[in-house]
N, C-alpha and C. Protein backbone atom coordinates (compact mmCIF):
# COMPACT_ATOMS: atom_id res chain seq x y z
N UNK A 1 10.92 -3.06 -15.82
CA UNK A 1 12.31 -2.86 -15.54
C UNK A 1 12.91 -4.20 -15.13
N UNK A 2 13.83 -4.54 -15.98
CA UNK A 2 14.53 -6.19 -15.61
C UNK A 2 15.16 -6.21 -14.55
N UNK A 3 15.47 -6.58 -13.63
CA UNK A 3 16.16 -6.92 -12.35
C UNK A 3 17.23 -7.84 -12.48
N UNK A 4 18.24 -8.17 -11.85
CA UNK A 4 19.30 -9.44 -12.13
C UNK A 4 18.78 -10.42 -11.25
N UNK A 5 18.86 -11.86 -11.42
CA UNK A 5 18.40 -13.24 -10.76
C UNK A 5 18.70 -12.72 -9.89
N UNK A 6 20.25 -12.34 -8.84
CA UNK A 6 20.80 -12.52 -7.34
C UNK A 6 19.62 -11.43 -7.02
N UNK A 7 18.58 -10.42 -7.39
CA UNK A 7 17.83 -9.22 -7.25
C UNK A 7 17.10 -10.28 -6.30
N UNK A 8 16.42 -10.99 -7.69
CA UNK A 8 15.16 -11.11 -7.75
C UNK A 8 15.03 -12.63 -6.59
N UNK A 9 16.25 -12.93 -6.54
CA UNK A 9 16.06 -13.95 -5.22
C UNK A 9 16.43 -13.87 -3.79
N UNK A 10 16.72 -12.50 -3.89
CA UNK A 10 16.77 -11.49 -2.84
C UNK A 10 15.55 -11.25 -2.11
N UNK A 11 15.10 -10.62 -3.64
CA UNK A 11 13.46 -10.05 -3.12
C UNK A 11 12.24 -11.04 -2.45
N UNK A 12 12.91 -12.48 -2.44
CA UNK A 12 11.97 -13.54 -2.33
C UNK A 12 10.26 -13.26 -1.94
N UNK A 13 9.96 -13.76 -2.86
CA UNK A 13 8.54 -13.07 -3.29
C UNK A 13 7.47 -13.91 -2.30
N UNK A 14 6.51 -14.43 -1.86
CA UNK A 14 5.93 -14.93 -0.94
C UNK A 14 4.58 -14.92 -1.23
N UNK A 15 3.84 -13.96 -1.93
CA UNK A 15 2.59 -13.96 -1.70
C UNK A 15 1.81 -14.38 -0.42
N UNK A 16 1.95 -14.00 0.38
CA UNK A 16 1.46 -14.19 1.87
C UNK A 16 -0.14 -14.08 1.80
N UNK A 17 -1.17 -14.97 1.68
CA UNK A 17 -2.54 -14.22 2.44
C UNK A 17 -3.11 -13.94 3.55
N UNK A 18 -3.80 -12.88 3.97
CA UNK A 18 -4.21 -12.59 5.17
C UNK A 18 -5.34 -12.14 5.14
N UNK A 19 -6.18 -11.57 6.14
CA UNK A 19 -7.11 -10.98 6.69
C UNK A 19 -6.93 -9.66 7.61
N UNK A 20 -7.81 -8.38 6.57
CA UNK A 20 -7.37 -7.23 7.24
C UNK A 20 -9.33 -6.67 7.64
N UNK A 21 -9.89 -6.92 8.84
CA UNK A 21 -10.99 -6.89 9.24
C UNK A 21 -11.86 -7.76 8.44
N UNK A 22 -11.74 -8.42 8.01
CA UNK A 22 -12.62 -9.23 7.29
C UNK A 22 -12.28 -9.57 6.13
N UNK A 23 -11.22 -8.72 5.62
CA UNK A 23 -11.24 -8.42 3.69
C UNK A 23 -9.87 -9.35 3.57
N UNK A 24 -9.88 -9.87 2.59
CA UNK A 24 -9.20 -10.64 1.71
C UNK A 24 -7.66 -9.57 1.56
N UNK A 25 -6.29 -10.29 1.80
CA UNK A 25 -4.91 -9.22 1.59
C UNK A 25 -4.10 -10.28 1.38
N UNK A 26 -3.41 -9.59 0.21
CA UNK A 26 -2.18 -10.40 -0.09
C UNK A 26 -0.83 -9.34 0.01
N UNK A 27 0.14 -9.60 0.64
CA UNK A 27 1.56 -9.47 0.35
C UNK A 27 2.04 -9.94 -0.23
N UNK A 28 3.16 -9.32 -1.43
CA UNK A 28 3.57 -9.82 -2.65
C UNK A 28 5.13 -10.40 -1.51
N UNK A 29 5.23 -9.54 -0.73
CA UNK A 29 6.81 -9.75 -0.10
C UNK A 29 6.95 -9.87 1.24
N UNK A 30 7.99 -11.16 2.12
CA UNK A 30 8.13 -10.78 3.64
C UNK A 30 8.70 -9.28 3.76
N UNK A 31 8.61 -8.37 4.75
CA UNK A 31 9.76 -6.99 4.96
C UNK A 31 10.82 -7.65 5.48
N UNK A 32 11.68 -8.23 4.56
CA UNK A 32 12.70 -8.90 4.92
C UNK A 32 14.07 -7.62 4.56
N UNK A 33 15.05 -7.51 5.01
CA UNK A 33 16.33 -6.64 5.29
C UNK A 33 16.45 -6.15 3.70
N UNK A 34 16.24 -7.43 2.50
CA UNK A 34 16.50 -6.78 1.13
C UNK A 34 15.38 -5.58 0.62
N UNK A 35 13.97 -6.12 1.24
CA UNK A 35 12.71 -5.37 0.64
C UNK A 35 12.95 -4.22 1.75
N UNK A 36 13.39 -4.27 2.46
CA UNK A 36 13.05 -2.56 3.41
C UNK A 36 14.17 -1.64 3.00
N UNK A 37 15.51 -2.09 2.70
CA UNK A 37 16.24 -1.40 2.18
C UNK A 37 15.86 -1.12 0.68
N UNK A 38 15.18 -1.74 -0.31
CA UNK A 38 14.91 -1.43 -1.56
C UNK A 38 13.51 -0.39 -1.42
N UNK A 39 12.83 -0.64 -0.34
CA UNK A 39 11.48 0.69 -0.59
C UNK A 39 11.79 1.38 0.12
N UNK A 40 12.97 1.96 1.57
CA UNK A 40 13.86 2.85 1.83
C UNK A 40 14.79 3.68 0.60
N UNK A 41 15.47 2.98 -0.74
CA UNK A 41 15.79 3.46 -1.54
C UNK A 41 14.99 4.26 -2.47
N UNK A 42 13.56 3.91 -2.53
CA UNK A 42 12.62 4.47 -3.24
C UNK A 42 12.24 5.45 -2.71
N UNK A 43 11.36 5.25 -1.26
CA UNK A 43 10.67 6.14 -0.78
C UNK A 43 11.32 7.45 -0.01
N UNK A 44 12.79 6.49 0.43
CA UNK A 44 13.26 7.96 1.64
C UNK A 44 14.28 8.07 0.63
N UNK A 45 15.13 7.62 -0.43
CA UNK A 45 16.17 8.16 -0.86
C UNK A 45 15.70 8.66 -2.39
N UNK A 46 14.39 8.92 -2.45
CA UNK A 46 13.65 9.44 -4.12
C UNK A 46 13.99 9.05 -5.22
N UNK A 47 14.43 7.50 -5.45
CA UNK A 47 14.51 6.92 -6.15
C UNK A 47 13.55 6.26 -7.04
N UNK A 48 13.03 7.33 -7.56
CA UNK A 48 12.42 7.10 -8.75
C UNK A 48 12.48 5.71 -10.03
N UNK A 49 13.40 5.53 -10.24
CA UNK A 49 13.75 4.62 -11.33
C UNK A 49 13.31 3.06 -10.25
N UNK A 50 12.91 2.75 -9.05
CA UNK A 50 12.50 1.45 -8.37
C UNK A 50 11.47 1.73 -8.17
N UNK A 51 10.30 2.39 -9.25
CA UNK A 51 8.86 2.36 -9.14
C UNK A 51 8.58 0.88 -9.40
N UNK A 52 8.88 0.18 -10.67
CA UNK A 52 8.03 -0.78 -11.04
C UNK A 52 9.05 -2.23 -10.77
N UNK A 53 10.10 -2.03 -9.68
CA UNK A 53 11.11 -3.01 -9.14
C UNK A 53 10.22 -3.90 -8.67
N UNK A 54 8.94 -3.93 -7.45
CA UNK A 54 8.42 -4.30 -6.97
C UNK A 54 7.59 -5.34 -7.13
N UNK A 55 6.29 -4.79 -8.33
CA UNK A 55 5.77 -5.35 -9.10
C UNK A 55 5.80 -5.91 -10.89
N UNK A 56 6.53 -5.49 -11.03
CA UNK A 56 7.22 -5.75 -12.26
C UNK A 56 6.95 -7.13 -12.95
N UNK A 57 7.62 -7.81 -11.93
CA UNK A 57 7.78 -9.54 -12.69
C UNK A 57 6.20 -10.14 -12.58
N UNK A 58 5.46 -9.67 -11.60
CA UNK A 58 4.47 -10.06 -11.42
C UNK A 58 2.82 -9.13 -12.02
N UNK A 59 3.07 -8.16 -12.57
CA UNK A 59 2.28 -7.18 -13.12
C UNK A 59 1.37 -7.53 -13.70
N UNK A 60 1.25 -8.55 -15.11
CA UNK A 60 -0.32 -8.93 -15.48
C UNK A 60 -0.37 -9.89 -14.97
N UNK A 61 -0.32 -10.96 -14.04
CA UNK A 61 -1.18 -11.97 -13.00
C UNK A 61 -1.79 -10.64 -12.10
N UNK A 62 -1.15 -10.09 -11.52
CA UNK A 62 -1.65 -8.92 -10.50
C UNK A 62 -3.21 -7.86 -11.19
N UNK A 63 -2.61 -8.07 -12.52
CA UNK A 63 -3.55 -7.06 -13.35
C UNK A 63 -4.98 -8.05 -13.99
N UNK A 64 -4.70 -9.10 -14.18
CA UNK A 64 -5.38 -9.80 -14.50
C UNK A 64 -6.83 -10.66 -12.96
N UNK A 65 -6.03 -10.50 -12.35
CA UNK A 65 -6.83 -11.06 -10.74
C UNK A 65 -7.48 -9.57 -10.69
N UNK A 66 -7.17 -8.63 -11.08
CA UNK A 66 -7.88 -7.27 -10.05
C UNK A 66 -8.54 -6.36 -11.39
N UNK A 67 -8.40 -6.95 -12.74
CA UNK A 67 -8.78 -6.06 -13.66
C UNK A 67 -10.20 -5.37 -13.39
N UNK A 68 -11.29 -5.72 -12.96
CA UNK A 68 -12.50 -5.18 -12.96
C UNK A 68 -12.39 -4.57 -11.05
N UNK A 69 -11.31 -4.27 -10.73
CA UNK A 69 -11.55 -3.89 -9.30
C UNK A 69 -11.20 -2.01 -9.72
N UNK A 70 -11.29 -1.25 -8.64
CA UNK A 70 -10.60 0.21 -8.56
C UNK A 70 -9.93 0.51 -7.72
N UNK A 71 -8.46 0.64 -7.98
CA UNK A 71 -7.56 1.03 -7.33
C UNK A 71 -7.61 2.09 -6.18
N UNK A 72 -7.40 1.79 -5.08
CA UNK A 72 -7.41 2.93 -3.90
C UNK A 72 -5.97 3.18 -3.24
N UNK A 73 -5.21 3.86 -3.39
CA UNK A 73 -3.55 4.16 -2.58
C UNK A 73 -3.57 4.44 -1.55
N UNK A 74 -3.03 3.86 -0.57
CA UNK A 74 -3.01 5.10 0.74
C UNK A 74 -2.17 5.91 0.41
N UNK A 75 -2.73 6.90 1.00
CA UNK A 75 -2.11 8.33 0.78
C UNK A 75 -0.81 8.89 1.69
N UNK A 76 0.03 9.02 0.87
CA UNK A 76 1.42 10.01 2.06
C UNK A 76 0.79 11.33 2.43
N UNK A 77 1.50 12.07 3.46
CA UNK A 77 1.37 13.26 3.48
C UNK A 77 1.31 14.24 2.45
N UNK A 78 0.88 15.13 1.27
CA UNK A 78 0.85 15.98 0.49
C UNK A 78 2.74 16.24 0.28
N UNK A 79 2.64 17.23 1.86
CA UNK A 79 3.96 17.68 1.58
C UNK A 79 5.50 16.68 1.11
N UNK A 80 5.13 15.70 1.78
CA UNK A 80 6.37 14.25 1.64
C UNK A 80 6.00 14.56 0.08
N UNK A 81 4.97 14.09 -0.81
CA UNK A 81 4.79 13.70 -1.75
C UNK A 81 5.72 14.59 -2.84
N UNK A 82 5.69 15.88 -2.34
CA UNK A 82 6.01 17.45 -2.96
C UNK A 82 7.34 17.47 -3.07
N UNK A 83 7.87 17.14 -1.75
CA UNK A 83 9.35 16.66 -1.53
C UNK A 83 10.03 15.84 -2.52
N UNK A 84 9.34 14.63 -2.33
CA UNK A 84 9.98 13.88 -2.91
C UNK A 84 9.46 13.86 -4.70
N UNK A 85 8.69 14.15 -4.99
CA UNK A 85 8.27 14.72 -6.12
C UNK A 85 7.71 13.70 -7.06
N UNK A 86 7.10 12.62 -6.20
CA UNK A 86 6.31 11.82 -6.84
C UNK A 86 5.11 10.89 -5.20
N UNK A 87 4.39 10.66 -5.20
CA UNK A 87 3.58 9.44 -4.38
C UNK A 87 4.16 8.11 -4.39
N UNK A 88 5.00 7.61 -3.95
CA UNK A 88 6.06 6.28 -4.13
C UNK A 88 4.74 5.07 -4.27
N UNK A 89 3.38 5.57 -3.50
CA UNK A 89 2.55 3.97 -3.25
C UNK A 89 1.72 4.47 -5.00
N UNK A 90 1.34 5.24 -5.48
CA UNK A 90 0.72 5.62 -6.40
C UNK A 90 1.80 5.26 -7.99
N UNK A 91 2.59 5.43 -7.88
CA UNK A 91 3.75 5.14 -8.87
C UNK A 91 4.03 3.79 -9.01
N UNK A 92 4.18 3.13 -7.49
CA UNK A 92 4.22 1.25 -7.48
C UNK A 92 2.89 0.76 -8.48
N UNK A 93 2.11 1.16 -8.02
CA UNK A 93 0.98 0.15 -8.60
C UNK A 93 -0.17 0.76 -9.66
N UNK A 94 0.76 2.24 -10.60
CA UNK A 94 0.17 2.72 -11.31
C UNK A 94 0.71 1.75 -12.83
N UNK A 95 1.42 0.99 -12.94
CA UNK A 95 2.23 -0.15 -13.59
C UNK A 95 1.34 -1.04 -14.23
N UNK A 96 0.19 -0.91 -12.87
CA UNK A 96 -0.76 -2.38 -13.76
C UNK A 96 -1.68 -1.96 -14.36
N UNK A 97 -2.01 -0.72 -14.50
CA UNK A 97 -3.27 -0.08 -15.57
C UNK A 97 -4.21 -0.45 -15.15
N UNK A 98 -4.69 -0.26 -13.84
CA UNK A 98 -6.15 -0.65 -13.25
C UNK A 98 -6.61 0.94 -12.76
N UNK A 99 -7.57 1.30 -13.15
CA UNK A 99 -8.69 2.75 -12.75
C UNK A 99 -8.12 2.92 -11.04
N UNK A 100 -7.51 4.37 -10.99
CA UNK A 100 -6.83 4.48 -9.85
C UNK A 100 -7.86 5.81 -9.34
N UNK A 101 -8.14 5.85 -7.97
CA UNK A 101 -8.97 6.88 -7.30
C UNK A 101 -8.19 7.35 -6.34
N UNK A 102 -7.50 8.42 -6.13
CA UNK A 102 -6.94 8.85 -5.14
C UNK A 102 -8.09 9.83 -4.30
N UNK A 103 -8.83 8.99 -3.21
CA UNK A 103 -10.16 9.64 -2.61
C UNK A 103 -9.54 9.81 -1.15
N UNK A 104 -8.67 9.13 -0.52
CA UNK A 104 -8.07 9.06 0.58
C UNK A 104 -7.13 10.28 0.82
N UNK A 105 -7.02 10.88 1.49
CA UNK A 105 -6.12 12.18 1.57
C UNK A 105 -5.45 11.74 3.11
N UNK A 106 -4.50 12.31 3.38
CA UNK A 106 -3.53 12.14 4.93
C UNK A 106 -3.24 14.19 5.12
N UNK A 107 -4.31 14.15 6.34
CA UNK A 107 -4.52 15.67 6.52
C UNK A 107 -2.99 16.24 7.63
N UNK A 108 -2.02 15.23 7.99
CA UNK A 108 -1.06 15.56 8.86
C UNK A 108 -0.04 14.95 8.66
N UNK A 109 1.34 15.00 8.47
CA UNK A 109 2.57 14.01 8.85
C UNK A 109 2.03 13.55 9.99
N UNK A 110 2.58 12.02 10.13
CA UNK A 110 2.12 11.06 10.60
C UNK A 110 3.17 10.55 10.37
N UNK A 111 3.78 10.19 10.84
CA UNK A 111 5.08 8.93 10.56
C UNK A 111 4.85 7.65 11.28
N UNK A 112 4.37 6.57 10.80
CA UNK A 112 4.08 5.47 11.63
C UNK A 112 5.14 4.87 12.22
N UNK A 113 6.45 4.49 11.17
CA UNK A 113 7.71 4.05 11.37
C UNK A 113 8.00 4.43 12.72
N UNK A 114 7.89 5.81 13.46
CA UNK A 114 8.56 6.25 14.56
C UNK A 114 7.73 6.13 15.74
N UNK A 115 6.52 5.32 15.46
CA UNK A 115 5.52 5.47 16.34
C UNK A 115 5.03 4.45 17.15
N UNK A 116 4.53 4.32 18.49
CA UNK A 116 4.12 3.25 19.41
C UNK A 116 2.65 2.93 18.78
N UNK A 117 2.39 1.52 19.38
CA UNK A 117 1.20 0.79 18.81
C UNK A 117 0.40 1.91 19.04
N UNK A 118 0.05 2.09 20.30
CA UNK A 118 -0.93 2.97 20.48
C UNK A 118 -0.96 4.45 19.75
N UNK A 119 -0.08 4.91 19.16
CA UNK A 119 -0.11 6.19 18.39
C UNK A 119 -0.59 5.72 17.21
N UNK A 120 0.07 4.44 16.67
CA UNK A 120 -0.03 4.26 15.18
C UNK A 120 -1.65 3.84 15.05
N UNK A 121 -2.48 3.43 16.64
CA UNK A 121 -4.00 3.44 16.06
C UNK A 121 -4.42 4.50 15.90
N UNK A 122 -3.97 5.70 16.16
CA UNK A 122 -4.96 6.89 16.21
C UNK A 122 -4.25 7.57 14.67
N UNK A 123 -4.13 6.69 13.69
CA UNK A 123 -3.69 6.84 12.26
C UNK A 123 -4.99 7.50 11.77
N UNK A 124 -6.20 7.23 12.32
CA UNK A 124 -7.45 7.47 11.61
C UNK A 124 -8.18 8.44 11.52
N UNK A 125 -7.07 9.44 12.42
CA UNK A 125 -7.56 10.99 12.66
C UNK A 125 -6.94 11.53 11.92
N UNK A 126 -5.70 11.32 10.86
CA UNK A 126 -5.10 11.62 10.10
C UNK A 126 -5.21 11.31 8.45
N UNK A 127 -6.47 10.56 8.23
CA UNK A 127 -7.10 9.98 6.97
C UNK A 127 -8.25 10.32 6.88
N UNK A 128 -8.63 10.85 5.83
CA UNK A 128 -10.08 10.97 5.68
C UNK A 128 -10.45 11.28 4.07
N UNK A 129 -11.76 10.98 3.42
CA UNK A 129 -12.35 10.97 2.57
C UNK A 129 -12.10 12.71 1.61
N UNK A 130 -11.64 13.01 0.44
CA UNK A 130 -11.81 13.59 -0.25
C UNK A 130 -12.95 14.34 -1.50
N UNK A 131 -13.04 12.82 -1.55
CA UNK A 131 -14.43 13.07 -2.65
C UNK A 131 -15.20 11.70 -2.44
N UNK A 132 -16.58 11.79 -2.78
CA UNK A 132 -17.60 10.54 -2.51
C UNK A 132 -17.96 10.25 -3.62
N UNK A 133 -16.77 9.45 -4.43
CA UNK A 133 -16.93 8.58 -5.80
C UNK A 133 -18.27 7.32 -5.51
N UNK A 134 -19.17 7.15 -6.99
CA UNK A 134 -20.04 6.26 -6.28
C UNK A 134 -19.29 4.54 -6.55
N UNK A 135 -19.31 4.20 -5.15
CA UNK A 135 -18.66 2.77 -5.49
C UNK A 135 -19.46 1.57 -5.57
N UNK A 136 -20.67 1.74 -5.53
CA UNK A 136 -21.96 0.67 -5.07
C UNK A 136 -21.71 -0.04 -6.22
N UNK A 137 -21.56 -1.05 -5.63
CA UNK A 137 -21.12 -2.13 -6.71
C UNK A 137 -20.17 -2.54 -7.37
N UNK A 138 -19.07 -1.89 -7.17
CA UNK A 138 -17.69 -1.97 -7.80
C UNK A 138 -16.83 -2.69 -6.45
N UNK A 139 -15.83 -3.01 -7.12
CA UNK A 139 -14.87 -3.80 -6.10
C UNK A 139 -13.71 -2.76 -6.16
N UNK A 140 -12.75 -3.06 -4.70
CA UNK A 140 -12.27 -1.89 -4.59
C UNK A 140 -11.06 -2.56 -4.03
N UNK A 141 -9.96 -2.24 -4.02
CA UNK A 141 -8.39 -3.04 -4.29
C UNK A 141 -7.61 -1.66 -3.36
N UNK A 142 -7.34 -1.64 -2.22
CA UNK A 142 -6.16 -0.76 -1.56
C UNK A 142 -5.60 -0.98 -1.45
N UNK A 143 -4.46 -0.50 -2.10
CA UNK A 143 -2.87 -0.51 -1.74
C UNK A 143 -1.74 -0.20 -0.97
N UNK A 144 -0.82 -0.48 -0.42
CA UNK A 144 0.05 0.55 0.08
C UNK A 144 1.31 -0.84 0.13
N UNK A 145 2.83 0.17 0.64
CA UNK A 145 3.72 -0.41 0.58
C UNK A 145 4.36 -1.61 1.33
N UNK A 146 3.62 -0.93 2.73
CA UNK A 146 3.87 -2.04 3.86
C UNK A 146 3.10 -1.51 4.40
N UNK A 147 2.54 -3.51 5.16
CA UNK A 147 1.73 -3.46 5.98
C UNK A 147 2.30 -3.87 7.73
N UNK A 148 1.98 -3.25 8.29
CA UNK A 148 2.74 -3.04 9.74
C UNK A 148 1.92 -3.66 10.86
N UNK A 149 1.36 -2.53 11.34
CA UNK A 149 0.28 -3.09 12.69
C UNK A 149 -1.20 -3.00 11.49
N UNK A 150 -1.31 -2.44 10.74
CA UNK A 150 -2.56 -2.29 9.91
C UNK A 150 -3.45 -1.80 10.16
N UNK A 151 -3.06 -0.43 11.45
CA UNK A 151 -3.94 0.16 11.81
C UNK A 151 -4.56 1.49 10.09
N UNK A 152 -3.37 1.80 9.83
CA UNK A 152 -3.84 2.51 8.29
C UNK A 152 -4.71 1.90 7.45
N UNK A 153 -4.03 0.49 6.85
CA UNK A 153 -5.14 0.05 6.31
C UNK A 153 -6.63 -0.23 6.64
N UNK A 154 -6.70 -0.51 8.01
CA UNK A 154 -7.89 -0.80 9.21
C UNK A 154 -8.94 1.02 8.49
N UNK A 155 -8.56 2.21 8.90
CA UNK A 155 -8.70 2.81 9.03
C UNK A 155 -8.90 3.48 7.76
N UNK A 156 -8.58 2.95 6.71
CA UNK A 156 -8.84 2.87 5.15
C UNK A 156 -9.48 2.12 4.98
N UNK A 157 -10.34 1.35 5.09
CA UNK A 157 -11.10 -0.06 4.68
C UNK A 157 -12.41 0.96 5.39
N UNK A 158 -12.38 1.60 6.51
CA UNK A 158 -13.47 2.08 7.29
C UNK A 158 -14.34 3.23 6.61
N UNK A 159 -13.13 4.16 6.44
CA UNK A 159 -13.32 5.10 5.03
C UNK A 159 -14.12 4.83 3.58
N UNK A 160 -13.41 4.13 3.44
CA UNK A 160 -13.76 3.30 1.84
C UNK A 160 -15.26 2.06 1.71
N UNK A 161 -15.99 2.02 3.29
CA UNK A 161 -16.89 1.16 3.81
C UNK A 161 -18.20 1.96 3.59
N UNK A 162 -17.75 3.08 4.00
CA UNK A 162 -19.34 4.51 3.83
C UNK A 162 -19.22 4.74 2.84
N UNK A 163 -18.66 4.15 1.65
CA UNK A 163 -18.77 4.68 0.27
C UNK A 163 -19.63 2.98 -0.93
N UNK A 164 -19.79 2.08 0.56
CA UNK A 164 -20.58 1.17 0.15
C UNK A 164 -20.25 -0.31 -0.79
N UNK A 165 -18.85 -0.08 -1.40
CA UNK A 165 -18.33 -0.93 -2.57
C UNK A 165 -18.81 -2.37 -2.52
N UNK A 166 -18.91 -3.02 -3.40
CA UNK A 166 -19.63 -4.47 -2.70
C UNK A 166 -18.42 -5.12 -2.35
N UNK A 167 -17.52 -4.78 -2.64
CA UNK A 167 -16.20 -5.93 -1.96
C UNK A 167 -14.60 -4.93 -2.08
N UNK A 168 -14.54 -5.53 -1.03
CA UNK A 168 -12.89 -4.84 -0.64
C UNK A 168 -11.60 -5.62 -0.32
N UNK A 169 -10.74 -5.73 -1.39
CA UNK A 169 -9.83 -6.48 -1.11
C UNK A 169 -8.35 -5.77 -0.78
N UNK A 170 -7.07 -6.17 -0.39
CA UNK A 170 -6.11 -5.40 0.07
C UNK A 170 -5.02 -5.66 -0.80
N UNK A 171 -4.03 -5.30 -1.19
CA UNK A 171 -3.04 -5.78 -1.56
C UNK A 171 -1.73 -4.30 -1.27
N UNK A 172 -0.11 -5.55 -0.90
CA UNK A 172 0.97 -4.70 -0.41
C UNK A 172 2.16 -5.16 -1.05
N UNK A 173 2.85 -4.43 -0.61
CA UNK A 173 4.04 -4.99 -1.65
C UNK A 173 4.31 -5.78 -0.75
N UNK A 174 4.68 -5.06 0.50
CA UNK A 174 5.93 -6.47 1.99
C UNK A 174 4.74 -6.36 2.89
N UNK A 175 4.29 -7.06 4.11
CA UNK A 175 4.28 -7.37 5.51
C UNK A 175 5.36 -7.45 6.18
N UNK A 176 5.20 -6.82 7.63
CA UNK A 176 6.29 -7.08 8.60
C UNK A 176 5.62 -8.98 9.08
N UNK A 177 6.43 -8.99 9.84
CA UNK A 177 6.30 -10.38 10.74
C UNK A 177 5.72 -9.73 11.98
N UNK A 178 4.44 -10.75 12.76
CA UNK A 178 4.09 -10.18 14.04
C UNK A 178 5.34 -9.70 14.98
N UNK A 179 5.08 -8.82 15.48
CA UNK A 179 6.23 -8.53 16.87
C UNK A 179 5.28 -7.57 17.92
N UNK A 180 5.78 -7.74 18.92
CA UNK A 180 5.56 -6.31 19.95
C UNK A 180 6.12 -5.06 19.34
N UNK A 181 5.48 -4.35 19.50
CA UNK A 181 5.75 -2.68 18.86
C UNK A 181 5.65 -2.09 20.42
N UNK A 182 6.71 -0.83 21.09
CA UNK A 182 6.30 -0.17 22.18
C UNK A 182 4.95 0.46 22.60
N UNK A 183 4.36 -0.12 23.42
CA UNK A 183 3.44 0.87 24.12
C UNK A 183 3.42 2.22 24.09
């Protein structure tokens, strides 16, 4: 989906690398005011047609770095998903044609957005394993939209660890910037 230049220099792209417990993560985007209002348009206003806004311009470098990996999504709530009538993180990065495993399930609404540091760690009582695909030896690529305090992803990497993969790497669309989050 083509975007207009003023979009796409909006979206200022960053590729950020980081470290999420050990594993290798890239952010394609800062969560800067343009990117939170554009995956607010997607995710809370069901805007469908800004699935592949995100990754788009960047899709086979993205596909080409991760081709022999297997896609892992974090998972929304079921019901959100039902609502809104698609998986917004499953739709972003179903674009690059990489083997997608939806093994991660989210057994509760959970809203992190509304939540203190300390709630958003206990994310991990709210994630858990579906099926025990064998991963021994495969590389394994999790996704999601934004990365926040990273207690989800933390808590997905842990999941996806008893299933053995020889390597686990991360990738997001935005990162926030460090801040204090309420107690």
């Amino acid at each position: 989906m083509p975007i207009c230049q003023a979009c796409q220099t909006e979206m200022e792209p960053k590729f950020i690398s980081f470290f999420v417990d050990g594993h290798k993560a890239i952010s394609i985007y800062d969560y800067n005011p343009f990117i939170r209002k554009l995956i607010y348009q997607y995710k809370g206003c069901y805007d469908y047609e800004l699935h592949k806004v995100f990754l788009d311009r960047y899709a086979k470098e993205i596909k080409l770095r991760y081709s022999d990996y297997v896609v892992i999504p974090i998972p929304s709530y079921k019901n959100e998903d039902e609502e809104r009538g698609f998986n917004h993180v499953v739709e972003t990065f179903k674009s690059l044609g990489i083997n997608m495993l939806n093994i991660i399930e989210k057994t509760e609404k959970h809203k992190q957005a509304v939540s203190t540091v300390n709630q958003r760690k206990e994310v991990y009582k709210y994630l858990e394993l579906n099926c025990y695909p064998d991963l021994n030896k495969k590389k394994v690529l999790i996704v999601d939209d934004v990365y926040t305090t990273g207690s989800t992803m933390k808590a997905a990497i842990h999941l996806v660890e008893k299933l053995n993969p020889k390597k686990i790497d991360v990738l997001v669309v935005a990162k926030t910037k460090a801040k204090q989050l309420p107690k």
